[in-house]
N, C-alpha and C. Protein backbone atom coordinates (compact mmCIF):
# COMPACT_ATOMS: atom_id res chain seq x y z
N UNK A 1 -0.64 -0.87 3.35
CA UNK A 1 0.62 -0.63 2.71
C UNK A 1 1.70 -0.32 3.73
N UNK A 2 3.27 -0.46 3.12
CA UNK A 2 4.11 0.03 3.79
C UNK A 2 4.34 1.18 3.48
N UNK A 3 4.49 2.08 4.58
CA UNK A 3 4.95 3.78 4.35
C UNK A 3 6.14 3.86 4.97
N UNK A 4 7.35 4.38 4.22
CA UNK A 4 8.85 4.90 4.84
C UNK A 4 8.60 6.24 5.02
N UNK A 5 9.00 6.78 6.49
CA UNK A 5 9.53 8.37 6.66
C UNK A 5 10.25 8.63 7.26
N UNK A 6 10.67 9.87 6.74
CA UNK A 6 12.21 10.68 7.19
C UNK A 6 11.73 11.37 8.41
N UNK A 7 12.42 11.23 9.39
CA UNK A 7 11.81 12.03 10.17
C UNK A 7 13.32 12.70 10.85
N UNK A 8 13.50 14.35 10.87
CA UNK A 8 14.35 14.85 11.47
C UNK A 8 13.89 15.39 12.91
N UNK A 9 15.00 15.19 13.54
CA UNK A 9 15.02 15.40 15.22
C UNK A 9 15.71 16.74 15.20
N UNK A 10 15.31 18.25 15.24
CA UNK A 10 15.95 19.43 15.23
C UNK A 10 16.89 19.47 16.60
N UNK A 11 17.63 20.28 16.87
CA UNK A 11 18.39 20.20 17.66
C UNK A 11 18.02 20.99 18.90
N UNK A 12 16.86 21.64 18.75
CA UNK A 12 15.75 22.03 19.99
C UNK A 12 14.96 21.18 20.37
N UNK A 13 14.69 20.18 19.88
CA UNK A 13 14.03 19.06 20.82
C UNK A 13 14.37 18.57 21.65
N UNK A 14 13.20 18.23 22.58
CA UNK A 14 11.71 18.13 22.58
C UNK A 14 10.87 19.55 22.40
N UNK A 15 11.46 20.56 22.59
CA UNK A 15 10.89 22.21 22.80
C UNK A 15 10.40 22.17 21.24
N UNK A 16 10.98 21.88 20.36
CA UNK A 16 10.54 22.01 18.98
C UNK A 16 10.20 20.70 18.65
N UNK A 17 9.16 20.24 17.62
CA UNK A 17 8.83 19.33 17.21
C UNK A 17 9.59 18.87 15.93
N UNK A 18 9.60 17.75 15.88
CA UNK A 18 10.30 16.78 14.80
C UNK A 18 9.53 17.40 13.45
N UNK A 19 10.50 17.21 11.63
CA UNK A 19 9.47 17.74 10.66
C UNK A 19 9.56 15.80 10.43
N UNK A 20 8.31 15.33 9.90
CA UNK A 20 8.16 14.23 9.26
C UNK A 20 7.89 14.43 7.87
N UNK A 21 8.50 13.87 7.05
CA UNK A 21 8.55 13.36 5.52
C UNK A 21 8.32 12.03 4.95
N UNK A 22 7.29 11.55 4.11
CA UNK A 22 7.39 10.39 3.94
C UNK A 22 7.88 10.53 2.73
N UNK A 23 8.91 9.20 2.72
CA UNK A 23 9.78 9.08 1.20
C UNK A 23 9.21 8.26 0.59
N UNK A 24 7.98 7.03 0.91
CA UNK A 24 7.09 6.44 0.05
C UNK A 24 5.95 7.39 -0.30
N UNK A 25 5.61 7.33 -1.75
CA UNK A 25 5.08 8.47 -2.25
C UNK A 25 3.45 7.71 -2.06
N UNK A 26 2.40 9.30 -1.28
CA UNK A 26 1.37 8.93 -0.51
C UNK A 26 0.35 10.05 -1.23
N UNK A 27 -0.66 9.63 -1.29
CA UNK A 27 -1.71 10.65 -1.99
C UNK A 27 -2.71 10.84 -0.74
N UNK A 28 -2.72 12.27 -0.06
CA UNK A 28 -3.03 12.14 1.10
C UNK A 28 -3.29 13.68 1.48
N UNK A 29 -4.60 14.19 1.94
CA UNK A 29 -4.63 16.26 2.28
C UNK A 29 -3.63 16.24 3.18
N UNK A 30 -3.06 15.55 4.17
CA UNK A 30 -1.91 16.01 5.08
C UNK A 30 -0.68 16.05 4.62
N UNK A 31 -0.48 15.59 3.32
CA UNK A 31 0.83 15.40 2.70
C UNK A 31 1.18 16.10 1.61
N UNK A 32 2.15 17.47 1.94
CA UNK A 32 2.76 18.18 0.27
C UNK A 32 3.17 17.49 -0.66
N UNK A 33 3.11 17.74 -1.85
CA UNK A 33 3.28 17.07 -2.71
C UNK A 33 4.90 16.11 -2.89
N UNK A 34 6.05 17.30 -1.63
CA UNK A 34 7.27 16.96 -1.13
C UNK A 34 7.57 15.77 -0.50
N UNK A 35 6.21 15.00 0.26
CA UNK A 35 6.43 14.03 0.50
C UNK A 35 6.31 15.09 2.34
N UNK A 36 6.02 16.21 2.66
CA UNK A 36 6.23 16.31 3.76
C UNK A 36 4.90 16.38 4.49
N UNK A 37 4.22 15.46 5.74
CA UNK A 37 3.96 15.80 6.44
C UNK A 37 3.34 17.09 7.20
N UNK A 38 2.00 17.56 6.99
CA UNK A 38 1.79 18.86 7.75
C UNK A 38 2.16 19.74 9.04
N UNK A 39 2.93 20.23 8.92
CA UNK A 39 4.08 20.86 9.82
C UNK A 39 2.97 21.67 10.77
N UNK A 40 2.09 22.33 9.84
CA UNK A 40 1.37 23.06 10.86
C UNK A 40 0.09 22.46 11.83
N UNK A 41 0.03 21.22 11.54
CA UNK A 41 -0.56 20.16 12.36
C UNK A 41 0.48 19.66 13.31
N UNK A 42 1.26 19.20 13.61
CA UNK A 42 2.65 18.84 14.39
C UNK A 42 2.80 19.96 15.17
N UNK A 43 3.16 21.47 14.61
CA UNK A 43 3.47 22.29 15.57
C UNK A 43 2.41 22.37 16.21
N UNK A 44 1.10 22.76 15.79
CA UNK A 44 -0.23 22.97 16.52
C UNK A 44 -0.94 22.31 17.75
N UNK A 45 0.43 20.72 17.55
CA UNK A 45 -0.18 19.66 18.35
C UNK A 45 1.26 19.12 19.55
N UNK A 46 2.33 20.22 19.54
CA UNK A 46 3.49 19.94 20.20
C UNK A 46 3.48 20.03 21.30
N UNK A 47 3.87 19.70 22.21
CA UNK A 47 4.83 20.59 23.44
C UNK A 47 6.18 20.00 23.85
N UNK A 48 6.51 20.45 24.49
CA UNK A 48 7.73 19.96 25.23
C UNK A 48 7.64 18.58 26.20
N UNK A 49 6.55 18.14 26.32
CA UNK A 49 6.25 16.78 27.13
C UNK A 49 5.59 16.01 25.78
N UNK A 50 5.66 16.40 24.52
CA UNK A 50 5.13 15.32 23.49
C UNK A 50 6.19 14.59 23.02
N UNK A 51 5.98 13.12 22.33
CA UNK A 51 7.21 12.27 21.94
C UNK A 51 6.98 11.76 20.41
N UNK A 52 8.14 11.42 19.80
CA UNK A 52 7.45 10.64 18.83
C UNK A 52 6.83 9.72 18.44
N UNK A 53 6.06 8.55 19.28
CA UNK A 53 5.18 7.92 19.43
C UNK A 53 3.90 8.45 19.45
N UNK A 54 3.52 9.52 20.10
CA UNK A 54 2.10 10.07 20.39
C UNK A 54 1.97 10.81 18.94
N UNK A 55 3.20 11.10 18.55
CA UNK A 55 2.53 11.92 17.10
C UNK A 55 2.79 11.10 16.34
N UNK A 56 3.41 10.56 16.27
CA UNK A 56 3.40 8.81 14.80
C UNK A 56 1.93 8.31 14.96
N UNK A 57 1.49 8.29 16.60
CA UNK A 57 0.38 7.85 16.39
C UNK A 57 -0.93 8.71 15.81
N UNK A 58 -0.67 10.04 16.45
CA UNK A 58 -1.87 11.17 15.34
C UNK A 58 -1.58 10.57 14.64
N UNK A 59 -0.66 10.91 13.44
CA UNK A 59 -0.50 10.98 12.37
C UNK A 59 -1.21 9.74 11.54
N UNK A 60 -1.23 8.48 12.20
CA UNK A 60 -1.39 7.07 11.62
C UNK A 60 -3.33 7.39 11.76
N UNK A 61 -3.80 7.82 12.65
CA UNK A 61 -5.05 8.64 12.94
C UNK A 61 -5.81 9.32 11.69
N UNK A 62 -4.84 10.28 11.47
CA UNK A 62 -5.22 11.19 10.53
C UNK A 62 -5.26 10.76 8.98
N UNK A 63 -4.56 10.05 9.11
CA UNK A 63 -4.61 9.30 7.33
C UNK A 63 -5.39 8.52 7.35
N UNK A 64 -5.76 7.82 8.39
CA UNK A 64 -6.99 6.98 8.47
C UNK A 64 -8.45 7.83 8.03
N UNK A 65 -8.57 9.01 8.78
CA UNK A 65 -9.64 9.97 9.59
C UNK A 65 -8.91 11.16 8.79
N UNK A 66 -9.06 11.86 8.16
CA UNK A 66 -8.46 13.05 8.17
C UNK A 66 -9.91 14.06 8.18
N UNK A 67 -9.39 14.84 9.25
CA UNK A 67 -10.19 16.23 9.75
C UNK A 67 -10.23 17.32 8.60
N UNK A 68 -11.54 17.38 7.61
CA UNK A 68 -11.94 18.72 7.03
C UNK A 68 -11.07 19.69 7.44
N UNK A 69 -11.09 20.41 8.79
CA UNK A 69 -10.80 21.75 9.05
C UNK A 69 -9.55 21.68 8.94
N UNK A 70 -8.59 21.03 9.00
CA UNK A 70 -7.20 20.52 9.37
C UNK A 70 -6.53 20.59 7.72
N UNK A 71 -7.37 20.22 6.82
CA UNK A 71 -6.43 20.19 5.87
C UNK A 71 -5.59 20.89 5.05
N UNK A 72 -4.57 20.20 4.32
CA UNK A 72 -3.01 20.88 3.62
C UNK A 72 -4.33 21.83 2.65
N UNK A 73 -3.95 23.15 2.12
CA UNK A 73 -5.03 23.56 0.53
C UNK A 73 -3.98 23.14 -0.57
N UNK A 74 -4.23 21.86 -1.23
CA UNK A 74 -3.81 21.22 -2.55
C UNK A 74 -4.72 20.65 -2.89
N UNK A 75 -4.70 19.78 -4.12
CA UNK A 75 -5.78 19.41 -4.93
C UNK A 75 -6.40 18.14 -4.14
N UNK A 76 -5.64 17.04 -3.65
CA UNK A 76 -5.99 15.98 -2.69
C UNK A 76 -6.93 16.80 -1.85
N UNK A 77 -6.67 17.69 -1.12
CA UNK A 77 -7.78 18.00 -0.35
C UNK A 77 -9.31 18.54 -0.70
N UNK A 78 -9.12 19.28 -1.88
CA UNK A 78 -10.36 19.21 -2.57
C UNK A 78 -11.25 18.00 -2.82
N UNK A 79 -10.26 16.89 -3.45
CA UNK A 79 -10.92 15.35 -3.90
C UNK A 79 -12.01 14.85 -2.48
N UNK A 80 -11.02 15.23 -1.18
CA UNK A 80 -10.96 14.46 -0.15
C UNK A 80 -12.68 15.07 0.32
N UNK A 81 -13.10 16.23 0.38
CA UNK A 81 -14.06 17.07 0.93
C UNK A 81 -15.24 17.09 -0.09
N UNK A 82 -14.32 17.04 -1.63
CA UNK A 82 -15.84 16.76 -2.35
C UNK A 82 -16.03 15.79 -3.20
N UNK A 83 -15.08 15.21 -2.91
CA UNK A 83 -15.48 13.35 -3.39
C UNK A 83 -14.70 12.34 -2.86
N UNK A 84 -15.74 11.85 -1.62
CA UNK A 84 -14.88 10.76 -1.03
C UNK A 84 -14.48 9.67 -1.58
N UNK A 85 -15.76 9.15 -2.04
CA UNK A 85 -15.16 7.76 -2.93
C UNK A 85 -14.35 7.78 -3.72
N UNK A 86 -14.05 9.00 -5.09
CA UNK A 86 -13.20 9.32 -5.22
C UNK A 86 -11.59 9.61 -4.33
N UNK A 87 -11.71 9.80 -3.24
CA UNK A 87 -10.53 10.26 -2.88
C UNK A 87 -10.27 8.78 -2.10
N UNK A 88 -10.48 7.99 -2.23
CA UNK A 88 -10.81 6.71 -1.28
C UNK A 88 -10.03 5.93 -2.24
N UNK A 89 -10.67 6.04 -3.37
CA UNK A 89 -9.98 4.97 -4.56
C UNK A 89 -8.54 5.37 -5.02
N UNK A 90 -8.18 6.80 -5.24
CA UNK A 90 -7.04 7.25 -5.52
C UNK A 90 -6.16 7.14 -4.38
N UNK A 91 -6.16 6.82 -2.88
CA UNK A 91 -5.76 6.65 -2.03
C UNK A 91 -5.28 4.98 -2.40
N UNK A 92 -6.30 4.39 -2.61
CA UNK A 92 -6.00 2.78 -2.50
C UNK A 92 -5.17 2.38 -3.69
N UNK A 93 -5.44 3.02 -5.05
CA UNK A 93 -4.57 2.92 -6.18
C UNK A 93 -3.04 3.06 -5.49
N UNK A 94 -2.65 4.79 -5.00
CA UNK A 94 -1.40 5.24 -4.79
C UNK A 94 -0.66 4.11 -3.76
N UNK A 95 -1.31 3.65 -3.04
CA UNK A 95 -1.17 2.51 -1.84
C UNK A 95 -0.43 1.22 -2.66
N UNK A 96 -1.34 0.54 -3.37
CA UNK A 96 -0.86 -0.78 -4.32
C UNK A 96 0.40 0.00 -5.27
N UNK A 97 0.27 0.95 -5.84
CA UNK A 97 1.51 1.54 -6.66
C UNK A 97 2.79 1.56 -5.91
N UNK A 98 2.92 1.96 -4.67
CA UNK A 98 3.69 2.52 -4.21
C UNK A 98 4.43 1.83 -3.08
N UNK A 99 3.36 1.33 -2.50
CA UNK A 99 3.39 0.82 -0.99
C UNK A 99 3.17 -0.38 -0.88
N UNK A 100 3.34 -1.40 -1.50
CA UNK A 100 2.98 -2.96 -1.56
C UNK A 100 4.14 -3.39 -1.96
C-alpha cells in the first residue's frame, strides 16, 4: 500500500527528533489511534547525528517486524501479541481500505 505522513521538523533539530504522523489511516501497535507514530520509539532511537532517512527507514522495519517489547499499549497491540494471523489480516484489510 501507499502510506502518506506528516512529518514535523521541530525547530531543535537535529538535537530533537522529528514527530511522524501518518495521515493514511494504518492499523498498526506503533501507531495511536491519531494517526501518530510512536514518539517514544523515535526519541529512544535519536541523536543528534540521526536523519530522516535512517528513521523512515526503522520505521518501514517496524511495521514490517514490529518488536513485542516496543509496543504502543492499545488494542492493535494486544491483536498483534496474541493473534497474529489475526492481526495480519486486519493489517491487510486496513491496507486495501485505505491505502490502494
Amino acid at each position: 500500500g501507499l502510506f502518506y505522513l506528516d512529518i514535523t521538523i521541530p525547530l531543535g533539530y537535529p538535537q530533537s527528533p522529528p514527530e511522524i504522523k501518518f495521515s493514511t489511516p494504518i492499523y498498526h501497535p506503533y501507531v495511536a489511534d491519531s494517526g501518530v507514530f510512536s514518539s517514544e520509539f523515535i526519541a529512544s532511537n535519536w541523536s543528534s547525528e540521526s536523519n530522516l532517512t535512517a528513521i523512515l527507514s526503522a520505521i518501514s522495519s517496524l511495521l514490517a517486524q514490529p518488536i513485542p517489547a516496543d509496543l504502543l499499549v492499545n488494542e492493535n497491540a494486544g491483536v498483534c501479541l496474541k493473534d497474529k494471523e489475526l492481526f495480519t489480516k486486519t493489517c491487510r484489510e486496513w491496507t486495501i481500505q485505505h491505502a490502494m
